[in-house]
C-alpha atoms as a PDB file:
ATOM      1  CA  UNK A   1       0.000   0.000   0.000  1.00  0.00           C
ATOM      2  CA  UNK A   2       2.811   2.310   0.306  1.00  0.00           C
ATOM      3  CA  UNK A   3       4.194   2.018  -2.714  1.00  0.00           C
ATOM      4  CA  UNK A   4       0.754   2.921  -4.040  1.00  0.00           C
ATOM      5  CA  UNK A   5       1.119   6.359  -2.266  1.00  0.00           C
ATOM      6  CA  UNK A   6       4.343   7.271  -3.071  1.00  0.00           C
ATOM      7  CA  UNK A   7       3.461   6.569  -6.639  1.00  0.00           C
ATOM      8  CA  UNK A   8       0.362   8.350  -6.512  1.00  0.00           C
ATOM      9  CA  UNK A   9       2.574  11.832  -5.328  1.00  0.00           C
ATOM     10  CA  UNK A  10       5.205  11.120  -8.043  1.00  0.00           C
ATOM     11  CA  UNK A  11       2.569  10.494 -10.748  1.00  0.00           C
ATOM     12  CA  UNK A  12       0.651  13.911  -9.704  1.00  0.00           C
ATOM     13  CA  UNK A  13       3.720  15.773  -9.136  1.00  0.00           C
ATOM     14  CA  UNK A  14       5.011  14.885 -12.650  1.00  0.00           C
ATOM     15  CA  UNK A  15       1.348  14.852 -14.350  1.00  0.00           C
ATOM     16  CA  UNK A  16       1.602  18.508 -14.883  1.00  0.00           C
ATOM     17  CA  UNK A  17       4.887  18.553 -16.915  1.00  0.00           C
ATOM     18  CA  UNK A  18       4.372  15.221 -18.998  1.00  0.00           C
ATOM     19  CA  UNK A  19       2.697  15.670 -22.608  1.00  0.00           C
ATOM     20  CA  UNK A  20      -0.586  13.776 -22.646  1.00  0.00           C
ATOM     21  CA  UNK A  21       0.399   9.987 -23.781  1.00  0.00           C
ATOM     22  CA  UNK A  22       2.941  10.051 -20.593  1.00  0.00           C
ATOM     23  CA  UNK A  23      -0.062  11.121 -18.543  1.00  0.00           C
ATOM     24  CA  UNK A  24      -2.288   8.841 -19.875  1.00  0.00           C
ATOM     25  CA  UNK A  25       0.528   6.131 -19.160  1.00  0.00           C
ATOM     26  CA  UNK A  26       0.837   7.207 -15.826  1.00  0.00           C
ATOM     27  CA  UNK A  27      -2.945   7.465 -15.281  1.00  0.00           C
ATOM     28  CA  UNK A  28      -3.142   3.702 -16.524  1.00  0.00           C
ATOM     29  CA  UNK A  29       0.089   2.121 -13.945  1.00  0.00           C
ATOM     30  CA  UNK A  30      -1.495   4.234 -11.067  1.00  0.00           C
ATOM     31  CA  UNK A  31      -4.842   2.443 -11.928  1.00  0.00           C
ATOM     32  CA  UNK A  32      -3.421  -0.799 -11.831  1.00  0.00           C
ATOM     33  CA  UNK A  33      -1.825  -0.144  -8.662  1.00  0.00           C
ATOM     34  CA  UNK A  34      -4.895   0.606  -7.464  1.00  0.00           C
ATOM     35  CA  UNK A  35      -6.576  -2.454  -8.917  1.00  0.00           C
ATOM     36  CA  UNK A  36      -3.456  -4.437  -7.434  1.00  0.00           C
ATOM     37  CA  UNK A  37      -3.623  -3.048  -3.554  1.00  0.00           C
ATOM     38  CA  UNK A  38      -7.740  -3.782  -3.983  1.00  0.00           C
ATOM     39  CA  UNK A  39      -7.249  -7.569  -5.070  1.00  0.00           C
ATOM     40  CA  UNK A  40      -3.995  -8.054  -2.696  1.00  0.00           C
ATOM     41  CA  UNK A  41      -6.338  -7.016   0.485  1.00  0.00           C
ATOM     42  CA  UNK A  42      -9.569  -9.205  -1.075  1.00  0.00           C
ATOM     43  CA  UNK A  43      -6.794 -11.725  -0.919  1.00  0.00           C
ATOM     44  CA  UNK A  44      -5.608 -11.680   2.020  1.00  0.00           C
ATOM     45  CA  UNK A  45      -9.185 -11.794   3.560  1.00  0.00           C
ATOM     46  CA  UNK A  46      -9.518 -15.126   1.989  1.00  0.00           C
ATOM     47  CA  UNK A  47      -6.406 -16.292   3.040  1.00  0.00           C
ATOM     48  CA  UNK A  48      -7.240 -14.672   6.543  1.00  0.00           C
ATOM     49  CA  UNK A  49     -10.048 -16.929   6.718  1.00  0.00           C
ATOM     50  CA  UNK A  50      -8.923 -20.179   4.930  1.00  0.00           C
ATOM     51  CA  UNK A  51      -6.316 -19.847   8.073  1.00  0.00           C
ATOM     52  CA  UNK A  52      -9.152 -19.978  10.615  1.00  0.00           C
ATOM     53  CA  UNK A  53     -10.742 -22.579   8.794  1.00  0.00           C
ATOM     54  CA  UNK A  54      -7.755 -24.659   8.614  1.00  0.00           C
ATOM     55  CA  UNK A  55      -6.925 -23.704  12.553  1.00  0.00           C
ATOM     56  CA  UNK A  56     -10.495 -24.846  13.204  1.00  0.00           C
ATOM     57  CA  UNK A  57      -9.780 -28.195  11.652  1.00  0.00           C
ATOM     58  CA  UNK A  58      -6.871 -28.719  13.078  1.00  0.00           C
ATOM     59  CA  UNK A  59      -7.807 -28.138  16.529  1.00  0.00           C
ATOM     60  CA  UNK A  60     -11.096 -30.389  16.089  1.00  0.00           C
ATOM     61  CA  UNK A  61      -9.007 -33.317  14.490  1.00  0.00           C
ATOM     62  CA  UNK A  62      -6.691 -33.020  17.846  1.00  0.00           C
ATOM     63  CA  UNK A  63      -9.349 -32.987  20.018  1.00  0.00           C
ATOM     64  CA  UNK A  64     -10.498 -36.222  18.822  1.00  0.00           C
ATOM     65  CA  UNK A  65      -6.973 -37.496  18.840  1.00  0.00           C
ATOM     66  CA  UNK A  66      -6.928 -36.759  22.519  1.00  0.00           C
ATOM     67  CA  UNK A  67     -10.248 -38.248  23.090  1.00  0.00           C
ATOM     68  CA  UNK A  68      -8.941 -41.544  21.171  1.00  0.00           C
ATOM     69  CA  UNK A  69      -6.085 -41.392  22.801  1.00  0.00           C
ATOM     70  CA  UNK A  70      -7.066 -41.073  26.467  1.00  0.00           C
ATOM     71  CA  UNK A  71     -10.042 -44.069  25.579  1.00  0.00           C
ATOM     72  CA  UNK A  72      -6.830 -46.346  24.306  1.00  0.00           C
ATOM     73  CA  UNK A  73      -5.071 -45.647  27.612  1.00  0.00           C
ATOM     74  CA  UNK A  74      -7.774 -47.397  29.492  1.00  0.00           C
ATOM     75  CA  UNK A  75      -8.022 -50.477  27.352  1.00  0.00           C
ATOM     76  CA  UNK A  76      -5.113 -52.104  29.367  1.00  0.00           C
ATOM     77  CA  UNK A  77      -6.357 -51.546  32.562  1.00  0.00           C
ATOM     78  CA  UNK A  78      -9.775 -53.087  31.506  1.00  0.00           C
ATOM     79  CA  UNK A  79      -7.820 -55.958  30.013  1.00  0.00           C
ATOM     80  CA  UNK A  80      -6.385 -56.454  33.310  1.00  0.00           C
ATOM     81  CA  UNK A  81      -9.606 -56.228  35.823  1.00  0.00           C
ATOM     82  CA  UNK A  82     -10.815 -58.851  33.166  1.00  0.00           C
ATOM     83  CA  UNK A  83      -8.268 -60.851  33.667  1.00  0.00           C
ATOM     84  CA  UNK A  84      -8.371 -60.792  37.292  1.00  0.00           C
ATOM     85  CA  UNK A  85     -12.203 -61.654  36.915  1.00  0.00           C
ATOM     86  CA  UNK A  86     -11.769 -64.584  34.968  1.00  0.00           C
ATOM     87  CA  UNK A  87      -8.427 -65.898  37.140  1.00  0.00           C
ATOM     88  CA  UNK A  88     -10.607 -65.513  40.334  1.00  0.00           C
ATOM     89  CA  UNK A  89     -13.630 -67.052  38.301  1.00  0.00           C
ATOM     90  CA  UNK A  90     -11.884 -70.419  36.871  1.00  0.00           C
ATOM     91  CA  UNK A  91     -10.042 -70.453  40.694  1.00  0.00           C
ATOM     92  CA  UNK A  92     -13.640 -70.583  42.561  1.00  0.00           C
ATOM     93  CA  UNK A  93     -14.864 -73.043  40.433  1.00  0.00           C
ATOM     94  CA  UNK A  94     -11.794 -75.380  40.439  1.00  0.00           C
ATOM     95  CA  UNK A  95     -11.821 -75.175  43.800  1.00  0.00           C
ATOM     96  CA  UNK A  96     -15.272 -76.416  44.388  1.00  0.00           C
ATOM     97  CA  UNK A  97     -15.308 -78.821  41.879  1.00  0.00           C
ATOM     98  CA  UNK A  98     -11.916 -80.128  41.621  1.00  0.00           C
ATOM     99  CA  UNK A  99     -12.518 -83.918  40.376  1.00  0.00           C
ATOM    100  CA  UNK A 100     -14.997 -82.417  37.868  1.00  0.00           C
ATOM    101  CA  UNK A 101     -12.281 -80.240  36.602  1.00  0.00           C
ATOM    102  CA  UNK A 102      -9.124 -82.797  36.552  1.00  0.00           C
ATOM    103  CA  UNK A 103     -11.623 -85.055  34.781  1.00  0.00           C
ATOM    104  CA  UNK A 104     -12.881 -82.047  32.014  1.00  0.00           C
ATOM    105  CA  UNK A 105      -9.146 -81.699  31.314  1.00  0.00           C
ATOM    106  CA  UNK A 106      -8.047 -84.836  30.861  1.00  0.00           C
ATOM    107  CA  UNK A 107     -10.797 -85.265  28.161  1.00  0.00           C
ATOM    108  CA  UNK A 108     -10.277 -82.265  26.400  1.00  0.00           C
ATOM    109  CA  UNK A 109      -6.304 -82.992  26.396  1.00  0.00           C
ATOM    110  CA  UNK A 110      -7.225 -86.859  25.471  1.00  0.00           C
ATOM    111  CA  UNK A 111      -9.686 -85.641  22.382  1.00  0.00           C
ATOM    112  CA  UNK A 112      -6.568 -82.760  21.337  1.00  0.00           C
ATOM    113  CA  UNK A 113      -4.206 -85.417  21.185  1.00  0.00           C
ATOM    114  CA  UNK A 114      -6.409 -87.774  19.169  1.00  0.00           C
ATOM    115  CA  UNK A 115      -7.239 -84.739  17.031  1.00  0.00           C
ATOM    116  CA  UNK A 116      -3.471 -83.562  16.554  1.00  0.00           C
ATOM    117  CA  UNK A 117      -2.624 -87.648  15.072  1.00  0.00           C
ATOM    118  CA  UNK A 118      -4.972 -87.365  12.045  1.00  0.00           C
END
């Protein structure tokens, strides 16, 4: 922009002792100046708000990286109250049925064997 008004002084300083093409020269560069400065700040509007745009999807995209992130970090300790579930499960019911279980195993391991020779 302030190239556009120094121009603009040197162009009406000199406009009175130029012969009318130079003038009409002048008139035409100081016009596209003008034309120039106009589109640059239309511009950089749009780029102003592409940028916010952009910023705006950027910050929503991390916020849901968070959110993903911070629901992954629990997975393991679910994993592991599961675990401890199950453990304390199968060790309540071996120890109340104990034959019953020695005798479920040795079936299953006698019908994996049989199955593992074919």
């Amino acid at each position: 922009m302030q190239q556009t008004t120094t121009l603009d002084r040197n162009l009406t300083a000199n406009s009175s002792h130029t012969n009318p093409v130079s003038a009409t020269v002048e008139s035409a560069a100081l016009a596209a100046h003008q034309a120039t400065d106009k589109i640059a700040g239309k511009v950089t509007a749009q780029v102003d708000r592409s940028a916010e745009a952009v910023h705006g999807a950027v910050e929503s995209a991390a916020d849901a990286a968070t959110s993903a992130a911070e629901w992954a970090s629990t997975i393991p300790e679910q994993a592991t109250q599961v675990q401890a579930r199950l453990t304390d499960s199968a060790s309540a019911s071996i120890r109340a049925h104990p034959i019953a279980t020695v005798a479920g195993v040795l079936v299953v391991g006698y019908l994996l064997g049989r199955l593992a020779h074919r």
